[in-house]
Protein backbone atom coordinates (compact mmCIF):
# COMPACT_ATOMS: atom_id res chain seq x y z
CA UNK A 1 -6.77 -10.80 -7.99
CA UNK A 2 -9.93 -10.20 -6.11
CA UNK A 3 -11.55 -13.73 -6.56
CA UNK A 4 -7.57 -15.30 -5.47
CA UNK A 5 -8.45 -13.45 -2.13
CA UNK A 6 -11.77 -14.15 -1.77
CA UNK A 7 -10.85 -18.31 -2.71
CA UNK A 8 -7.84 -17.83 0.12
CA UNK A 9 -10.64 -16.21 2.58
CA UNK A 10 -13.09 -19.35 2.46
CA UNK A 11 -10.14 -21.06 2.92
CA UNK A 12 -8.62 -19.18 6.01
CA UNK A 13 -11.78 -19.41 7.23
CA UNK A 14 -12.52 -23.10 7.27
CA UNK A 15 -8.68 -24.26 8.43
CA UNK A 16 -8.70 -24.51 12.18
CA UNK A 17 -5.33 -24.39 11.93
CA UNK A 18 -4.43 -21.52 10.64
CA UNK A 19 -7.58 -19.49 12.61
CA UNK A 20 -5.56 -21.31 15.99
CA UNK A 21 -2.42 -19.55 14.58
CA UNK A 22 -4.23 -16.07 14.19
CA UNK A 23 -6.36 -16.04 16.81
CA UNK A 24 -4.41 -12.97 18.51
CA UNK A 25 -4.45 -11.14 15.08
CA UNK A 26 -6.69 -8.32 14.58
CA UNK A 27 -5.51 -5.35 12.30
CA UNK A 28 -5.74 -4.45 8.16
CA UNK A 29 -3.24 -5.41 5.96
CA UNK A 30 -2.66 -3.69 2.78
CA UNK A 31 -2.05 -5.50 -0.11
CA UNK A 32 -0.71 -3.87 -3.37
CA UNK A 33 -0.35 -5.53 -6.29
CA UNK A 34 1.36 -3.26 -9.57
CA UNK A 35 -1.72 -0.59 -8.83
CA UNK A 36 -4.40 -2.00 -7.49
CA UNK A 37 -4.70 -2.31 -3.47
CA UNK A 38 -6.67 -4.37 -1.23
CA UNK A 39 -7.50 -3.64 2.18
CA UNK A 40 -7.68 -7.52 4.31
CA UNK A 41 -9.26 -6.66 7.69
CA UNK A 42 -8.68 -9.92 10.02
CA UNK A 43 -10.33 -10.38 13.56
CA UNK A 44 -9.16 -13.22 15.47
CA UNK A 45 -7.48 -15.24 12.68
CA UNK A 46 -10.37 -14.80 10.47
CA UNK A 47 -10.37 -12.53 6.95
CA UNK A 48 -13.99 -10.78 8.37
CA UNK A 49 -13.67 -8.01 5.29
CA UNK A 50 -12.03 -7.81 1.86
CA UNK A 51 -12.08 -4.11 0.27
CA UNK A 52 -10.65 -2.96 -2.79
CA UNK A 53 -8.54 0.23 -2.81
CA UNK A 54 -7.42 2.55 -3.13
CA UNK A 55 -8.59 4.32 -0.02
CA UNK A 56 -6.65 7.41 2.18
CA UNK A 57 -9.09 6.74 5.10
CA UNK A 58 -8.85 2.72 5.42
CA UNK A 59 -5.81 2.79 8.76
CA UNK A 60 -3.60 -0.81 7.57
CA UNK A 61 -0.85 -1.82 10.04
CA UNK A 62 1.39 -3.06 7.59
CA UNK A 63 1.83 -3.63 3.60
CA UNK A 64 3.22 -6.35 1.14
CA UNK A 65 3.33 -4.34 -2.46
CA UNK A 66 4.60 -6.25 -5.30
CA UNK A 67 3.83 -6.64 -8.68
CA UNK A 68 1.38 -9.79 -10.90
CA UNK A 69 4.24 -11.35 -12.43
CA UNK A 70 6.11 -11.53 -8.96
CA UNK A 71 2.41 -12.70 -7.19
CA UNK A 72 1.69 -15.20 -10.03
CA UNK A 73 4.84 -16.87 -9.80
CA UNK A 74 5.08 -16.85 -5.68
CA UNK A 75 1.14 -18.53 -6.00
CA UNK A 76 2.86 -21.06 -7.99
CA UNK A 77 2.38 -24.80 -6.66
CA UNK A 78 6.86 -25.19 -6.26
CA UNK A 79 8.12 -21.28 -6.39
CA UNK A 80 11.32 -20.54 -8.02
CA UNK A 81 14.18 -19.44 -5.37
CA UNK A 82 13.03 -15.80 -4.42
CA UNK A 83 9.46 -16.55 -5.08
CA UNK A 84 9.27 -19.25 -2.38
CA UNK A 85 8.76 -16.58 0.33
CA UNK A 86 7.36 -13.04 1.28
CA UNK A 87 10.94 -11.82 2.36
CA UNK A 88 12.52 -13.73 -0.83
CA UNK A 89 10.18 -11.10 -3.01
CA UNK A 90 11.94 -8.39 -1.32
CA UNK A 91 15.24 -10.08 -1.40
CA UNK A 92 15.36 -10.14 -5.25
CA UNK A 93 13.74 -6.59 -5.77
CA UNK A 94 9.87 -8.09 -6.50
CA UNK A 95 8.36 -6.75 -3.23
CA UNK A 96 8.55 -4.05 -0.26
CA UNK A 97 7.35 -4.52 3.33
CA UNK A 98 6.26 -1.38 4.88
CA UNK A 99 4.39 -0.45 8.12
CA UNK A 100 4.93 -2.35 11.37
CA UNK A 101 6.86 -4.47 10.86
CA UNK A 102 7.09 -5.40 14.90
CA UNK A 103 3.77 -7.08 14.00
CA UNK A 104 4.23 -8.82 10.98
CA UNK A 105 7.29 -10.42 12.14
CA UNK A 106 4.94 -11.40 15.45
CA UNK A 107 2.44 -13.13 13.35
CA UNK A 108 4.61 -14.39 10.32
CA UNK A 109 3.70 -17.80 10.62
CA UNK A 110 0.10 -16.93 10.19
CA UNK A 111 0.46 -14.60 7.80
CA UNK A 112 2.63 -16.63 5.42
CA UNK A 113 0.94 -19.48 5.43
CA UNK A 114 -2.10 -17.28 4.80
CA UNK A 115 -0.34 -15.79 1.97
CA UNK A 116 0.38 -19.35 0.70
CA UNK A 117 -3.17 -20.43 0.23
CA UNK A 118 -3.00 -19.01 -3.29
CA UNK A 119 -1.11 -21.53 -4.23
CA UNK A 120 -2.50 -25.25 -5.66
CA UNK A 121 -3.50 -27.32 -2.71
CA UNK A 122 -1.67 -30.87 -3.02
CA UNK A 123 -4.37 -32.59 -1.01
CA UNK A 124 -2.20 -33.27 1.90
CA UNK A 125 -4.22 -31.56 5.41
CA UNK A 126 -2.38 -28.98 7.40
C-alpha cells in the first residue's frame, strides 16, 4: 500500500494539472486501509510527506477508511459500479468519510482525481 502512494505521489507531483487543481490545498489526510493508516500531508497541491500510522499526535482534517479488497478493486483500470468513486465506497458499505467534510467536498475534484492515480494510466494526458 505504501509503494501505491508513494507511485501516486511522483505522479501528483509531476501533473501540472492536478498541482493547478490543489494549489489552495494544504492539510493531512488520513488514509485507512483494513488497519493500517497513512498520514498524506499536502502543501499547495503537492503530497510534501507520506507517514505511516498509526499516530494519536499526527492532526488530519479528514479520513477515507476502507478496506484492500474495496481499494484494490476501486484502483482497478474500469471499477465495478460502487467502486468507480470515493462516495460509491461508502454508498455500498466499503468505505466511511469522516472529519471535515466542508473541505473535502471543497477540494473533491483534486482529491479524487488524486485518489485515481492508483489506477492503470491509459496513456491518454490529463
Amino acid at each position: 500500500m505504501q509503494s501505491k502512494l508513494k507511485s501516486m505521489q511522483a505522479q501528483l507531483n509531476a501533473s501540472d494539472h492536478l498541482r493547478h487543481l490543489g494549489r489552495l490545498f494544504s492539510e493531512t489526510v488520513l488514509i485507512e486501509v483494513d488497519s493500517n493508516e497513512f498520514y498524506l500531508t499536502f502543501e499547495k497541491g503537492a503530497l510534501t510527506l507520506l507517514e505511516a500510522g498509526p499516530s494519536r499526535k499526527t492532526p488530519w482534517r479528514f479520513a477515507l477508511r476502507t478496506d484492500t479488497d474495496a481499494l484494490r478493486q476501486f484502483w482497478e483500470a474500469r471499477p465495478a459500479p460502487g467502486f468507480h468513486d470515493i462516495f460509491g465506497l461508502v454508498k455500498i458499505g466499503r468505505g466511511r468519510i469522516e472529519g471535515d467534510m466542508l473541505l473535502l467536498v471543497k477540494n473533491l475534484r483534486f482529491f479524487k482525481e488524486f485518489m485515481a492515480l492508483g489506477r492503470p494510466q491509459t496513456g491518454a494526458s490529463q
